[in-house]
PDB file of N, CA and C in Angstrom:
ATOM      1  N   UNK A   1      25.350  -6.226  12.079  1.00  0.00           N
ATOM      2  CA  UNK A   1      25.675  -4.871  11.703  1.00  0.00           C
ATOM      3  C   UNK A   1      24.519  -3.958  12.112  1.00  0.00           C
ATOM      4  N   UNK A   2      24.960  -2.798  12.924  1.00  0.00           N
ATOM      5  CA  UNK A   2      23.542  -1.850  13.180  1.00  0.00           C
ATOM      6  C   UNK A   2      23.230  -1.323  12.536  1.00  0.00           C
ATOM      7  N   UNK A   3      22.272  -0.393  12.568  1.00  0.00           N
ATOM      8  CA  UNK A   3      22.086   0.230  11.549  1.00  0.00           C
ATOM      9  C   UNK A   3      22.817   1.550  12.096  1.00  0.00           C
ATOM     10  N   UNK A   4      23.024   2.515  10.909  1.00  0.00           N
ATOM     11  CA  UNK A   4      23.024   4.232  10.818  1.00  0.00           C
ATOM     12  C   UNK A   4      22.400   4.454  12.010  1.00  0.00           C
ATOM     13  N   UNK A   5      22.555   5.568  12.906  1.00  0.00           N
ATOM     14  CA  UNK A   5      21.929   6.663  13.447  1.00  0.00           C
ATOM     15  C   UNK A   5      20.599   6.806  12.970  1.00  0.00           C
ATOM     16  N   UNK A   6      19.647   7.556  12.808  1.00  0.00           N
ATOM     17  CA  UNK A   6      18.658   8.128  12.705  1.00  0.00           C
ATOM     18  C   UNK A   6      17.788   7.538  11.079  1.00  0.00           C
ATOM     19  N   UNK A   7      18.615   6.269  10.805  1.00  0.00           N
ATOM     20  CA  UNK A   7      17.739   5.054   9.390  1.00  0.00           C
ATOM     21  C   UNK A   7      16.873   5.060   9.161  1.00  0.00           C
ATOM     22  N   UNK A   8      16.053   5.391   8.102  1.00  0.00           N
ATOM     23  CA  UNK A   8      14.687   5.024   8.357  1.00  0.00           C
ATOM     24  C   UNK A   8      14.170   4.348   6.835  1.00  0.00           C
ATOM     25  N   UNK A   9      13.265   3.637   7.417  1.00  0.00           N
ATOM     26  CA  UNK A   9      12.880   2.705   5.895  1.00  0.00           C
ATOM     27  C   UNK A   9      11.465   3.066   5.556  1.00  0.00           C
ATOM     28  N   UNK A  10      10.969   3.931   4.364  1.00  0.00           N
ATOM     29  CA  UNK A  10       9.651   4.271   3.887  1.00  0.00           C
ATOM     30  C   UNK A  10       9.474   3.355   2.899  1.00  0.00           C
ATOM     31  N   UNK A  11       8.177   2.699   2.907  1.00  0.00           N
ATOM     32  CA  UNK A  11       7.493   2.263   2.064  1.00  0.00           C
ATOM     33  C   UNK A  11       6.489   2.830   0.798  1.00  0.00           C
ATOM     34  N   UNK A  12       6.953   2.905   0.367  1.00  0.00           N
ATOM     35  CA  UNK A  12       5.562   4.041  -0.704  1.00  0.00           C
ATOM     36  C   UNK A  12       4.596   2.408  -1.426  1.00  0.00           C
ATOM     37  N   UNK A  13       3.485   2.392  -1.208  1.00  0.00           N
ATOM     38  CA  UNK A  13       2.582   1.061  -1.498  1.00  0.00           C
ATOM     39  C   UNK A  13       2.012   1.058  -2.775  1.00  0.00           C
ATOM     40  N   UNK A  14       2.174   1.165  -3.554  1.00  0.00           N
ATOM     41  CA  UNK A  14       1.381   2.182  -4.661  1.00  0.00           C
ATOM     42  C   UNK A  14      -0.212   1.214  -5.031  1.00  0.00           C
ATOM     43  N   UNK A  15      -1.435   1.018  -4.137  1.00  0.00           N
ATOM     44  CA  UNK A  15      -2.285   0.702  -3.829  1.00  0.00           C
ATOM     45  C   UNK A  15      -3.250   0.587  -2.504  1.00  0.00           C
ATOM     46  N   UNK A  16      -4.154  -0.084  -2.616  1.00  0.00           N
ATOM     47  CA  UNK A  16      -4.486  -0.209  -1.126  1.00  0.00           C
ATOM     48  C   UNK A  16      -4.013  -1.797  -0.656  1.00  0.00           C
ATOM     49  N   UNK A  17      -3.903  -2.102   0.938  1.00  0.00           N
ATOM     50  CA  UNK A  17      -3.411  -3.182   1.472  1.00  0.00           C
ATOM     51  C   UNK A  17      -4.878  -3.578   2.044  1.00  0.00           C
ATOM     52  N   UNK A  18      -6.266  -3.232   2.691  1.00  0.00           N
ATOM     53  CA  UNK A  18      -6.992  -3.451   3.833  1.00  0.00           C
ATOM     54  C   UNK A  18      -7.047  -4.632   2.096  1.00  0.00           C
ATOM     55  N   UNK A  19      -7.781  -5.325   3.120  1.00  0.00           N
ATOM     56  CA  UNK A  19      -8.828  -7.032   2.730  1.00  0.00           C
ATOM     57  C   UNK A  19     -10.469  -6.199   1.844  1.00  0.00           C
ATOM     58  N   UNK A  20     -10.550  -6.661   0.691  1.00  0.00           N
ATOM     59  CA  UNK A  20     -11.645  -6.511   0.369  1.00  0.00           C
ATOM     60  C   UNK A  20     -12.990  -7.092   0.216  1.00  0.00           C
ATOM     61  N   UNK A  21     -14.019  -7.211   0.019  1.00  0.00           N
ATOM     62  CA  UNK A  21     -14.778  -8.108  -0.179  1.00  0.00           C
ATOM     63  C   UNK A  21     -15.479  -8.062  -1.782  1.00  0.00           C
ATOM     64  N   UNK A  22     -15.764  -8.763  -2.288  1.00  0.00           N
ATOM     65  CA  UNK A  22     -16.121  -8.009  -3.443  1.00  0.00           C
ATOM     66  C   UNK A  22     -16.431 -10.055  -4.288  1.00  0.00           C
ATOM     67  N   UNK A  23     -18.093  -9.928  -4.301  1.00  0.00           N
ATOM     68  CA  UNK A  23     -19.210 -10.983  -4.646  1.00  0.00           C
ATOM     69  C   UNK A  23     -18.118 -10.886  -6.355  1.00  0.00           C
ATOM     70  N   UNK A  24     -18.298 -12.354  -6.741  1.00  0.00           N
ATOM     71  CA  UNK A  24     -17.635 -12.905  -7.950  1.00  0.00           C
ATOM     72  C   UNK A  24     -19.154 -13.976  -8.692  1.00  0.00           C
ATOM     73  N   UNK A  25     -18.937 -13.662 -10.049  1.00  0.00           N
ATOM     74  CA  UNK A  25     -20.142 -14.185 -10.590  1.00  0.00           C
ATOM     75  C   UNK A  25     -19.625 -15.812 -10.456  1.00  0.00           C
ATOM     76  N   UNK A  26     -20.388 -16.696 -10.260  1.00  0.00           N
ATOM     77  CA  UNK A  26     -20.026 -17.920 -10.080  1.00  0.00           C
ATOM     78  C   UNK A  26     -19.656 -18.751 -11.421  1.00  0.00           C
ATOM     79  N   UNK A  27     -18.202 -18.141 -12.129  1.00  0.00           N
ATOM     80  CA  UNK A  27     -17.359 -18.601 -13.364  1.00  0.00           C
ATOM     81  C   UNK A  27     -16.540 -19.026 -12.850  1.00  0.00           C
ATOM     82  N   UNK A  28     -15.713 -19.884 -13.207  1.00  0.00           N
ATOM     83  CA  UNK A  28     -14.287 -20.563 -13.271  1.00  0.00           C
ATOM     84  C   UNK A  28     -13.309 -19.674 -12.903  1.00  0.00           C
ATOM     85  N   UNK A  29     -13.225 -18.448 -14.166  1.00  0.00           N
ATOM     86  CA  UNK A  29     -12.511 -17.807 -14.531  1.00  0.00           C
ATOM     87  C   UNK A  29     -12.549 -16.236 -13.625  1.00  0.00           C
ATOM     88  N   UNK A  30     -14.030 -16.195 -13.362  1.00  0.00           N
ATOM     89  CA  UNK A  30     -13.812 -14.854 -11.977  1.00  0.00           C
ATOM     90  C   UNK A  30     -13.528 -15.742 -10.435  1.00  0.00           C
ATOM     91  N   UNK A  31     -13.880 -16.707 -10.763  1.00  0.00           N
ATOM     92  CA  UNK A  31     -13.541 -16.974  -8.846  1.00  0.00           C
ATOM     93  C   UNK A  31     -11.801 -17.289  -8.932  1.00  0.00           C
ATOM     94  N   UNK A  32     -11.406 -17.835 -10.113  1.00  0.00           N
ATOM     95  CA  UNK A  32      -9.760 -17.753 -10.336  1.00  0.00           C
ATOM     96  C   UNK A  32      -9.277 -16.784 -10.480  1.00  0.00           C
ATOM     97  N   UNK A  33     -10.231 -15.623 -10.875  1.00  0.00           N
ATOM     98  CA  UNK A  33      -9.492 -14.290 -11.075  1.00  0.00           C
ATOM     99  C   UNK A  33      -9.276 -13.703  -9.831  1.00  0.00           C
ATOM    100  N   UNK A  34     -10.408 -13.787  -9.155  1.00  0.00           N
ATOM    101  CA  UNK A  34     -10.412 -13.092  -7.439  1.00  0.00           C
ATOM    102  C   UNK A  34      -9.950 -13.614  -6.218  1.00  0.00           C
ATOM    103  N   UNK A  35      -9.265 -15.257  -6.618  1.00  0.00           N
ATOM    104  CA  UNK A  35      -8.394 -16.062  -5.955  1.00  0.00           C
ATOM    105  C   UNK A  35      -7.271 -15.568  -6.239  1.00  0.00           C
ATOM    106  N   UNK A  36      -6.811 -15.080  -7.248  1.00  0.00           N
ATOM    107  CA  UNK A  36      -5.226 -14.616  -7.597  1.00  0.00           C
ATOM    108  C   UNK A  36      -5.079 -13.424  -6.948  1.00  0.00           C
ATOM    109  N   UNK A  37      -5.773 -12.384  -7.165  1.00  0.00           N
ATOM    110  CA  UNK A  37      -5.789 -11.238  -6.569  1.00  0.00           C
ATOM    111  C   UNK A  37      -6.245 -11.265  -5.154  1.00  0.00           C
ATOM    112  N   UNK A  38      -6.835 -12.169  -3.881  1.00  0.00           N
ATOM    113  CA  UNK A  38      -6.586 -12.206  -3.122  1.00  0.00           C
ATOM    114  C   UNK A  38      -4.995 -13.119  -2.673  1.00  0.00           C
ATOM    115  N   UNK A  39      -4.624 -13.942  -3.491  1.00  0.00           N
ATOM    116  CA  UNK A  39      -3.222 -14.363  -3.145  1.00  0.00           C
ATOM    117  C   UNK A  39      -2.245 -13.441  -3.134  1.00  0.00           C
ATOM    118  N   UNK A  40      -2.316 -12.364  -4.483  1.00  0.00           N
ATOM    119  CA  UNK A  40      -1.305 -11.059  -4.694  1.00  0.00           C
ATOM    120  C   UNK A  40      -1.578 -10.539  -3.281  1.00  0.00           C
ATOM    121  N   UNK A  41      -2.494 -10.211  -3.606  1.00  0.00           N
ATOM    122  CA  UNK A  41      -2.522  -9.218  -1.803  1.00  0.00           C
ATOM    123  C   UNK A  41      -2.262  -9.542  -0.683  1.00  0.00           C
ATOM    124  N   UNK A  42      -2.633 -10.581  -0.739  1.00  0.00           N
ATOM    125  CA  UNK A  42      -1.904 -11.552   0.862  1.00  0.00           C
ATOM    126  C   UNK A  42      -0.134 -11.350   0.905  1.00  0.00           C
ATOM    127  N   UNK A  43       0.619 -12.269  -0.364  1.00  0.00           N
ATOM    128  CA  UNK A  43       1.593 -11.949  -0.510  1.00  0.00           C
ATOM    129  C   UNK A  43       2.219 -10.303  -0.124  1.00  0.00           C
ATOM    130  N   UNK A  44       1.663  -9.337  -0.617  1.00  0.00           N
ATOM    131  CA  UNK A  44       1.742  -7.808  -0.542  1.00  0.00           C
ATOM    132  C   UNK A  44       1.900  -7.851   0.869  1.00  0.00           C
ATOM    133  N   UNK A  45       0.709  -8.124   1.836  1.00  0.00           N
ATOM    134  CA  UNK A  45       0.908  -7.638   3.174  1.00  0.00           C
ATOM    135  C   UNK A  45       1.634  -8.661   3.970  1.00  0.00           C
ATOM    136  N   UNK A  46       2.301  -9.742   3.516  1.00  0.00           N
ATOM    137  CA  UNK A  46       3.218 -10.409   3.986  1.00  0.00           C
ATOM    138  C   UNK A  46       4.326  -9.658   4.080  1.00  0.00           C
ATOM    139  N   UNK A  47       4.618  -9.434   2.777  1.00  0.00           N
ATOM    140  CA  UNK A  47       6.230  -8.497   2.489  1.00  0.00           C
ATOM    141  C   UNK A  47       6.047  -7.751   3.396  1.00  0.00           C
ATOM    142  N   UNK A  48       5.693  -6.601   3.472  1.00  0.00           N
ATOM    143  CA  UNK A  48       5.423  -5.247   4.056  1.00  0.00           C
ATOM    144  C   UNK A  48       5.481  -5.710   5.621  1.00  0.00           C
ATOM    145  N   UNK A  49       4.752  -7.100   5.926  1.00  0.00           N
ATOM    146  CA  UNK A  49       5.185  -6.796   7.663  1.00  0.00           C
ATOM    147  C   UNK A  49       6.336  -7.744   8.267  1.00  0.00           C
ATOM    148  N   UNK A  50       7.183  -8.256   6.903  1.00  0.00           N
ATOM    149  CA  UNK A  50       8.950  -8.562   7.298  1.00  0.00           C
ATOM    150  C   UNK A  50       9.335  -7.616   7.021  1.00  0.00           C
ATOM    151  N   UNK A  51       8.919  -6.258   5.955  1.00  0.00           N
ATOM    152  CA  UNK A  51       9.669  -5.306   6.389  1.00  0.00           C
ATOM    153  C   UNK A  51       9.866  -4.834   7.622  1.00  0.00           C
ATOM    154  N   UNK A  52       8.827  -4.536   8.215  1.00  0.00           N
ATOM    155  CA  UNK A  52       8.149  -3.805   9.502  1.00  0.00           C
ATOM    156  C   UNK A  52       9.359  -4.600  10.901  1.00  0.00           C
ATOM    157  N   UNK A  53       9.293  -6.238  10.773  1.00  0.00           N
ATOM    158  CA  UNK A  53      10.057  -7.124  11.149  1.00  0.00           C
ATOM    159  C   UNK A  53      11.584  -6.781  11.183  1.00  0.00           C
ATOM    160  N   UNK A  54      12.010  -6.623   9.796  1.00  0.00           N
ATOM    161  CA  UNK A  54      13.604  -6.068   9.897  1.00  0.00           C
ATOM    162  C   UNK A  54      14.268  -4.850  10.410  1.00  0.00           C
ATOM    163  N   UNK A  55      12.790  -3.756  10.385  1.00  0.00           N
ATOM    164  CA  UNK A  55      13.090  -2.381  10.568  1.00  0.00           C
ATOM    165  C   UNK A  55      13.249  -2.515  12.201  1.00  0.00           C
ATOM    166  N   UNK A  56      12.130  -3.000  12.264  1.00  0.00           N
ATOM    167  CA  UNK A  56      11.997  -3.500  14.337  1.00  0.00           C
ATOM    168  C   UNK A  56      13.441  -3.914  14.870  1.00  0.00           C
ATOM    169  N   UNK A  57      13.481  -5.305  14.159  1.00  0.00           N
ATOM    170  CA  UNK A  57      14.601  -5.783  14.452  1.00  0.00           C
ATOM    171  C   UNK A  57      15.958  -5.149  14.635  1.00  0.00           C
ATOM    172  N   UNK A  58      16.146  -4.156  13.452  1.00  0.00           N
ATOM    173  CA  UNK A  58      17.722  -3.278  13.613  1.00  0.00           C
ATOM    174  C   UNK A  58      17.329  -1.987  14.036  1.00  0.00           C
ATOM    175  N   UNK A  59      16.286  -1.556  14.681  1.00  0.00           N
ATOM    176  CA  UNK A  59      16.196  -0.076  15.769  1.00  0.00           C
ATOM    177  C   UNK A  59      16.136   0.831  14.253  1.00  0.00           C
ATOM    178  N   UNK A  60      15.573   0.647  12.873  1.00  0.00           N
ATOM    179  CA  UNK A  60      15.164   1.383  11.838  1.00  0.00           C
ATOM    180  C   UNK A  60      13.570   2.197  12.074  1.00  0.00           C
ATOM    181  N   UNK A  61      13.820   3.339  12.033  1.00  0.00           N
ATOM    182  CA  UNK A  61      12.202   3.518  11.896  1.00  0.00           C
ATOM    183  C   UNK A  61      11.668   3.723  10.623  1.00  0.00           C
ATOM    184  N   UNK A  62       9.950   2.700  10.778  1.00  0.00           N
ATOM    185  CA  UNK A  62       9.295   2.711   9.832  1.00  0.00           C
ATOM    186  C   UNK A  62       8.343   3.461   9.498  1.00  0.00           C
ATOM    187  N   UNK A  63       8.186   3.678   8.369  1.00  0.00           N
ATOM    188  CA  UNK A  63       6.464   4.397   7.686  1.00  0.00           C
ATOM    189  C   UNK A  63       6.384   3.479   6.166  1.00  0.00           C
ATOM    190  N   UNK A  64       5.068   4.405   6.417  1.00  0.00           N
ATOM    191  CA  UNK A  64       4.708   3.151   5.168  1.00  0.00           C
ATOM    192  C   UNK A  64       3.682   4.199   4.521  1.00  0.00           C
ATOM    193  N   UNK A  65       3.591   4.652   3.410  1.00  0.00           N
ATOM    194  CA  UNK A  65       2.527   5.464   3.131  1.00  0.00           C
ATOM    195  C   UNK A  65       1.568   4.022   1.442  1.00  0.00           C
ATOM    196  N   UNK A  66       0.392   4.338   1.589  1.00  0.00           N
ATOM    197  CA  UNK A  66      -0.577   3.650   0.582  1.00  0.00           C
ATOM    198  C   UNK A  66      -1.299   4.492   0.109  1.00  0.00           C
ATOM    199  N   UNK A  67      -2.072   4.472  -1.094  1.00  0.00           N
ATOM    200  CA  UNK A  67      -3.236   5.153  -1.279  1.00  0.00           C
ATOM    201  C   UNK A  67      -4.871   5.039  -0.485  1.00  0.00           C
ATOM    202  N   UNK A  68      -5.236   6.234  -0.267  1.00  0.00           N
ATOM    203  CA  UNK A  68      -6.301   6.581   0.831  1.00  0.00           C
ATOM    204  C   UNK A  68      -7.055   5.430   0.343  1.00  0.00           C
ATOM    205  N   UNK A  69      -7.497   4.799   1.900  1.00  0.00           N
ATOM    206  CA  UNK A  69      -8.854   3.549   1.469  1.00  0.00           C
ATOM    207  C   UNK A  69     -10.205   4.276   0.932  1.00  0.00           C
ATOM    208  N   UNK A  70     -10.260   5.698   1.227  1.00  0.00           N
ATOM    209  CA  UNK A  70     -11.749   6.294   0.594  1.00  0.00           C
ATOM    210  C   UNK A  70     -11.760   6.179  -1.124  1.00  0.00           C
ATOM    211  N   UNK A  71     -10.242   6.247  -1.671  1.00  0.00           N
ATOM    212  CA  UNK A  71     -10.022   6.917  -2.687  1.00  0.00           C
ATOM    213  C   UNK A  71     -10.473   5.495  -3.715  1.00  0.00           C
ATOM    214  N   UNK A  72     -11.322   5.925  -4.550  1.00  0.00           N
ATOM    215  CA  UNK A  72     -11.496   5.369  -5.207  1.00  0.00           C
ATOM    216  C   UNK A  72     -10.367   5.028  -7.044  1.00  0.00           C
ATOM    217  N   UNK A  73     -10.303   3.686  -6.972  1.00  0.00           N
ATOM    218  CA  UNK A  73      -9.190   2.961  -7.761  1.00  0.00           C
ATOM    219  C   UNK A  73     -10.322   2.709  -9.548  1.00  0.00           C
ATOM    220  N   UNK A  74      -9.528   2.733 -10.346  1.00  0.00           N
ATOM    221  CA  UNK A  74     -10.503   2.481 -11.164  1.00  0.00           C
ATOM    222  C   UNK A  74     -10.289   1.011 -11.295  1.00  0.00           C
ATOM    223  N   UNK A  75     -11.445   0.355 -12.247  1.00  0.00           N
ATOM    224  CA  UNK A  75     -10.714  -1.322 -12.596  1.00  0.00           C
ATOM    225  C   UNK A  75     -10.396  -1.471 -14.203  1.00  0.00           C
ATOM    226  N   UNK A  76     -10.545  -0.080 -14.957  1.00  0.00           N
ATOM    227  CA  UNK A  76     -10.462   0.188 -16.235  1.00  0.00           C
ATOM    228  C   UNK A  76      -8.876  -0.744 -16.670  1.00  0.00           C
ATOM    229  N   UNK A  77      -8.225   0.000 -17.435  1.00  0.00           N
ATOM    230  CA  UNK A  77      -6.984  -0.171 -18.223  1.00  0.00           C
ATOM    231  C   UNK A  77      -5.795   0.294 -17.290  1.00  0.00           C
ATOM    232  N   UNK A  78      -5.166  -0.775 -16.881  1.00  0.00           N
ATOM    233  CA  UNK A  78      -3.852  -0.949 -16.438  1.00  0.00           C
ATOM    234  C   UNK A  78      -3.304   0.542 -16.223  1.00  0.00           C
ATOM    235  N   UNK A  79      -2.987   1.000 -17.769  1.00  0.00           N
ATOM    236  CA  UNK A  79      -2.264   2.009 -17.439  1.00  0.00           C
ATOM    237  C   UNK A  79      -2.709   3.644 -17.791  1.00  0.00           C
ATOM    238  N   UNK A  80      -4.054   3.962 -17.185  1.00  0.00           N
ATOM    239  CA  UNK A  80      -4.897   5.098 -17.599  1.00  0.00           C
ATOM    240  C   UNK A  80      -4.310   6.153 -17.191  1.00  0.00           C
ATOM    241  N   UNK A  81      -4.211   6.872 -18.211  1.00  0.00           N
ATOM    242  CA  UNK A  81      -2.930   8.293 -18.125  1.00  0.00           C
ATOM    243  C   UNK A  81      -3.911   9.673 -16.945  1.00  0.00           C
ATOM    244  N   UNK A  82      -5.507   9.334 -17.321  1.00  0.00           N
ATOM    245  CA  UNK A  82      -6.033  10.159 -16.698  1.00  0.00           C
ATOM    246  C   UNK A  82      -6.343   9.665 -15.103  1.00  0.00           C
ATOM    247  N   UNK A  83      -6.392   8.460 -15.130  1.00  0.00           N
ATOM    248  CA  UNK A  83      -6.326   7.812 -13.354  1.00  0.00           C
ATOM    249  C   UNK A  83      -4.707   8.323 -12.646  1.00  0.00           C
ATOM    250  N   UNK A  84      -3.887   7.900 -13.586  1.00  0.00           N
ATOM    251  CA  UNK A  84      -2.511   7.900 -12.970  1.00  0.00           C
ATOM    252  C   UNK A  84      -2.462   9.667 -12.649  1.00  0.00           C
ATOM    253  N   UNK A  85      -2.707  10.777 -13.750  1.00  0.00           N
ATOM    254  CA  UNK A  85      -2.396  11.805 -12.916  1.00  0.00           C
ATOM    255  C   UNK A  85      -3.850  11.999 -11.437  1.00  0.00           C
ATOM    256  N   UNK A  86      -4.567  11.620 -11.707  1.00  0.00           N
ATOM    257  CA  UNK A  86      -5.519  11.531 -10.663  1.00  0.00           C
ATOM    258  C   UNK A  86      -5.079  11.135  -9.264  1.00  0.00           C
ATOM    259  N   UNK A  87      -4.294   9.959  -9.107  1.00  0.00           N
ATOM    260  CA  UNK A  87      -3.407   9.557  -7.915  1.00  0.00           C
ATOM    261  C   UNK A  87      -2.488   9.854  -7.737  1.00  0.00           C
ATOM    262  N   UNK A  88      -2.021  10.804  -8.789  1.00  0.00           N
ATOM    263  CA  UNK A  88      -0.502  11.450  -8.490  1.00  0.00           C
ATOM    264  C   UNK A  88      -1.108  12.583  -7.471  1.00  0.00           C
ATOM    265  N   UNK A  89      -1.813  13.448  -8.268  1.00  0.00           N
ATOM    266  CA  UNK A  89      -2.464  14.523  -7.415  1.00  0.00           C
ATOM    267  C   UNK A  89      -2.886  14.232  -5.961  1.00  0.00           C
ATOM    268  N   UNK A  90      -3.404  12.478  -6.005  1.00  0.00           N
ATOM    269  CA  UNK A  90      -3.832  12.602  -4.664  1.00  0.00           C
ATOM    270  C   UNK A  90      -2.656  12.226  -3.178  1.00  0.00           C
ATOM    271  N   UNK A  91      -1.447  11.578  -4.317  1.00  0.00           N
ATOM    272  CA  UNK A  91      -0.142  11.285  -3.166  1.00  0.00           C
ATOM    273  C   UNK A  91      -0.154  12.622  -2.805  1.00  0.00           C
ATOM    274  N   UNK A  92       0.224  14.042  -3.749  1.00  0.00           N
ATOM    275  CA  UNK A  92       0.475  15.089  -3.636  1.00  0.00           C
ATOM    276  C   UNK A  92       0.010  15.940  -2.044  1.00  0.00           C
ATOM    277  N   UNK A  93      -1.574  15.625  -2.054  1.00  0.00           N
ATOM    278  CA  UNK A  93      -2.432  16.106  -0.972  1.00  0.00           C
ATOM    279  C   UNK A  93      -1.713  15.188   0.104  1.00  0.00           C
ATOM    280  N   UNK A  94      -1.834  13.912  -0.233  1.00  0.00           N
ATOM    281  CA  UNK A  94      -1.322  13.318   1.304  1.00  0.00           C
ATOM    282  C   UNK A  94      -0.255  13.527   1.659  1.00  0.00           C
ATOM    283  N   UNK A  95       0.660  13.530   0.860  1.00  0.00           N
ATOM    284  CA  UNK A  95       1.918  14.481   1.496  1.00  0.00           C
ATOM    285  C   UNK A  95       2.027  16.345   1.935  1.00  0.00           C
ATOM    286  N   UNK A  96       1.051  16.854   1.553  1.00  0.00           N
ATOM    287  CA  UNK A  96       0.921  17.969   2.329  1.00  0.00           C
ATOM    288  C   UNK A  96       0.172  18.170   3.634  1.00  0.00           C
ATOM    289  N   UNK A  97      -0.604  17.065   3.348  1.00  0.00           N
ATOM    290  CA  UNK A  97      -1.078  16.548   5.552  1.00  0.00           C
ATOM    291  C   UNK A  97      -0.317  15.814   6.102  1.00  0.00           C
ATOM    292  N   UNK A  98       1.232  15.798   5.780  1.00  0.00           N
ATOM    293  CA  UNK A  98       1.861  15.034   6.536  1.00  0.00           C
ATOM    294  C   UNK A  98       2.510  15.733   7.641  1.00  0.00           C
ATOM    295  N   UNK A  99       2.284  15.377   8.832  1.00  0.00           N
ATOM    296  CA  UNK A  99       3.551  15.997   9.683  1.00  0.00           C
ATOM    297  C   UNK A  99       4.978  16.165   9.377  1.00  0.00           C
ATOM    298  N   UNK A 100       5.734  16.888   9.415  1.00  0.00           N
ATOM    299  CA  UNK A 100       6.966  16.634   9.137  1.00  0.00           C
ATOM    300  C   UNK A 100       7.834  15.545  10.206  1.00  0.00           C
ATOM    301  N   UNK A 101       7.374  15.378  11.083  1.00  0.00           N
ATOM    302  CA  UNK A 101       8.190  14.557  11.751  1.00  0.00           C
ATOM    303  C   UNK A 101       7.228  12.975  12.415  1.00  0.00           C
ATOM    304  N   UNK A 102       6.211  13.042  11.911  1.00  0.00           N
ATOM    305  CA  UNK A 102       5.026  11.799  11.941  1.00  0.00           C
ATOM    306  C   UNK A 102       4.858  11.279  11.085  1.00  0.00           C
ATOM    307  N   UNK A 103       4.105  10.459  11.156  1.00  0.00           N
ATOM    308  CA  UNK A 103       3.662   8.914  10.204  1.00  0.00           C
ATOM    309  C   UNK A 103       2.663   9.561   9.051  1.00  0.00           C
ATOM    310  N   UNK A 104       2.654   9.387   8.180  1.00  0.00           N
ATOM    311  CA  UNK A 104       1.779   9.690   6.962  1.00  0.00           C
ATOM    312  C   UNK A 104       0.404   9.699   7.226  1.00  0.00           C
ATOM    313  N   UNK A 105      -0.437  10.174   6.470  1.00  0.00           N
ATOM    314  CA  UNK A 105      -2.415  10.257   6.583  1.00  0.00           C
ATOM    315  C   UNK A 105      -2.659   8.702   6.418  1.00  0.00           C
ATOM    316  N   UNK A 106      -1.545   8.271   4.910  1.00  0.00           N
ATOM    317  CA  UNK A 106      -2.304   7.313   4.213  1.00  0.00           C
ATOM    318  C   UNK A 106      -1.308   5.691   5.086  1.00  0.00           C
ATOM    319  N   UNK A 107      -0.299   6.132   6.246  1.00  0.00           N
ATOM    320  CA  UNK A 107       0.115   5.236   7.116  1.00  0.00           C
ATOM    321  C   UNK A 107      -0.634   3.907   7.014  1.00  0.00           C
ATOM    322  N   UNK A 108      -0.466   2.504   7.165  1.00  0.00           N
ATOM    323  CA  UNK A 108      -1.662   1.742   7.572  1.00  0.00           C
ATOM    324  C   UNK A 108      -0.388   0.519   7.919  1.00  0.00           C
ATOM    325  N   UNK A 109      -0.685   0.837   9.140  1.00  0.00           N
ATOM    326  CA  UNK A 109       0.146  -0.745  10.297  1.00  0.00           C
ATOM    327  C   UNK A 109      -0.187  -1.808   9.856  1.00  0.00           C
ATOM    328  N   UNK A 110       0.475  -2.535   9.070  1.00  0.00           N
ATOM    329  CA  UNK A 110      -0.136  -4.151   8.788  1.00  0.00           C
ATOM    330  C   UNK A 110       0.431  -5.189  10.520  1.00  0.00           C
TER     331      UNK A 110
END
C-alpha cells in the first residue's frame, strides 16, 4: 500500500538522542544504573531509525525534532513543573526557527 501524496511522519523526541559520556562512581548500583540508561537510549535510537527505515521505504517524508543538545536537562525529580515549563518554552523557540518548509533546528539524523 503507498502511501498518501505529500505523508509525512514527525517525530517529536521529547529528550536528547547523541551518546553521552558521563564517569559512574564505581557501585553496583550506579554502573547498573548507567547500563540501563545507556540500554534505554540505544533502544530509543534504534526505534527512531526503523522509523526513518519505513518512512524511506514508502516515499514518506521525515523530520524528527529533539531537545537542543546545548540545552541543559535537569537530573532532579521526574516531573519538575518548573523544568517542564522551561522546555516547553524552549520547544516554543525551536519552533519559531523553523523553516516552514525545512527540517527543524533541533532535527538530528540518527
Amino acid at each position: 500500500m503507498a502511501a498518501p501524496a505529500g505523508a509525512s511522519l514527525t517525530i517529536l523526541y521529547n529528550g536528547k538522542l547523541a551518546r553521552t559520556y558521563k564517569v559512574v562512581r564505581p557501585r553496583a548500583f550506579a554502573i547498573a544504573g548507567r547500563a540501563l540508561d545507556t540500554l534505554i537510549n540505544e533502544a530509543d535510537r534504534e526505534r527512531i531509525r526503523s522509523y526513518r527505515r519505513f518512512a524511506e521505504d514508502h516515499a514518506i517524508a521525515f523530520d524528527m525534532v529533539t531537545v537542543d543538545e546545548d540545552y541543559p536537562l535537569s537530573d532532579g525529580r521526574l516531573f519538575d513543573p518548573a523544568q517542564m515549563r522551561a522546555l516547553f518554552e524552549q520547544g516554543l523557540r525551536q519552533a519559531e526557527r523553523r523553516p516552514a518548509d525545512g527540517p527543524s533546528p533541533g532535527r538530528r539524523d540518527q
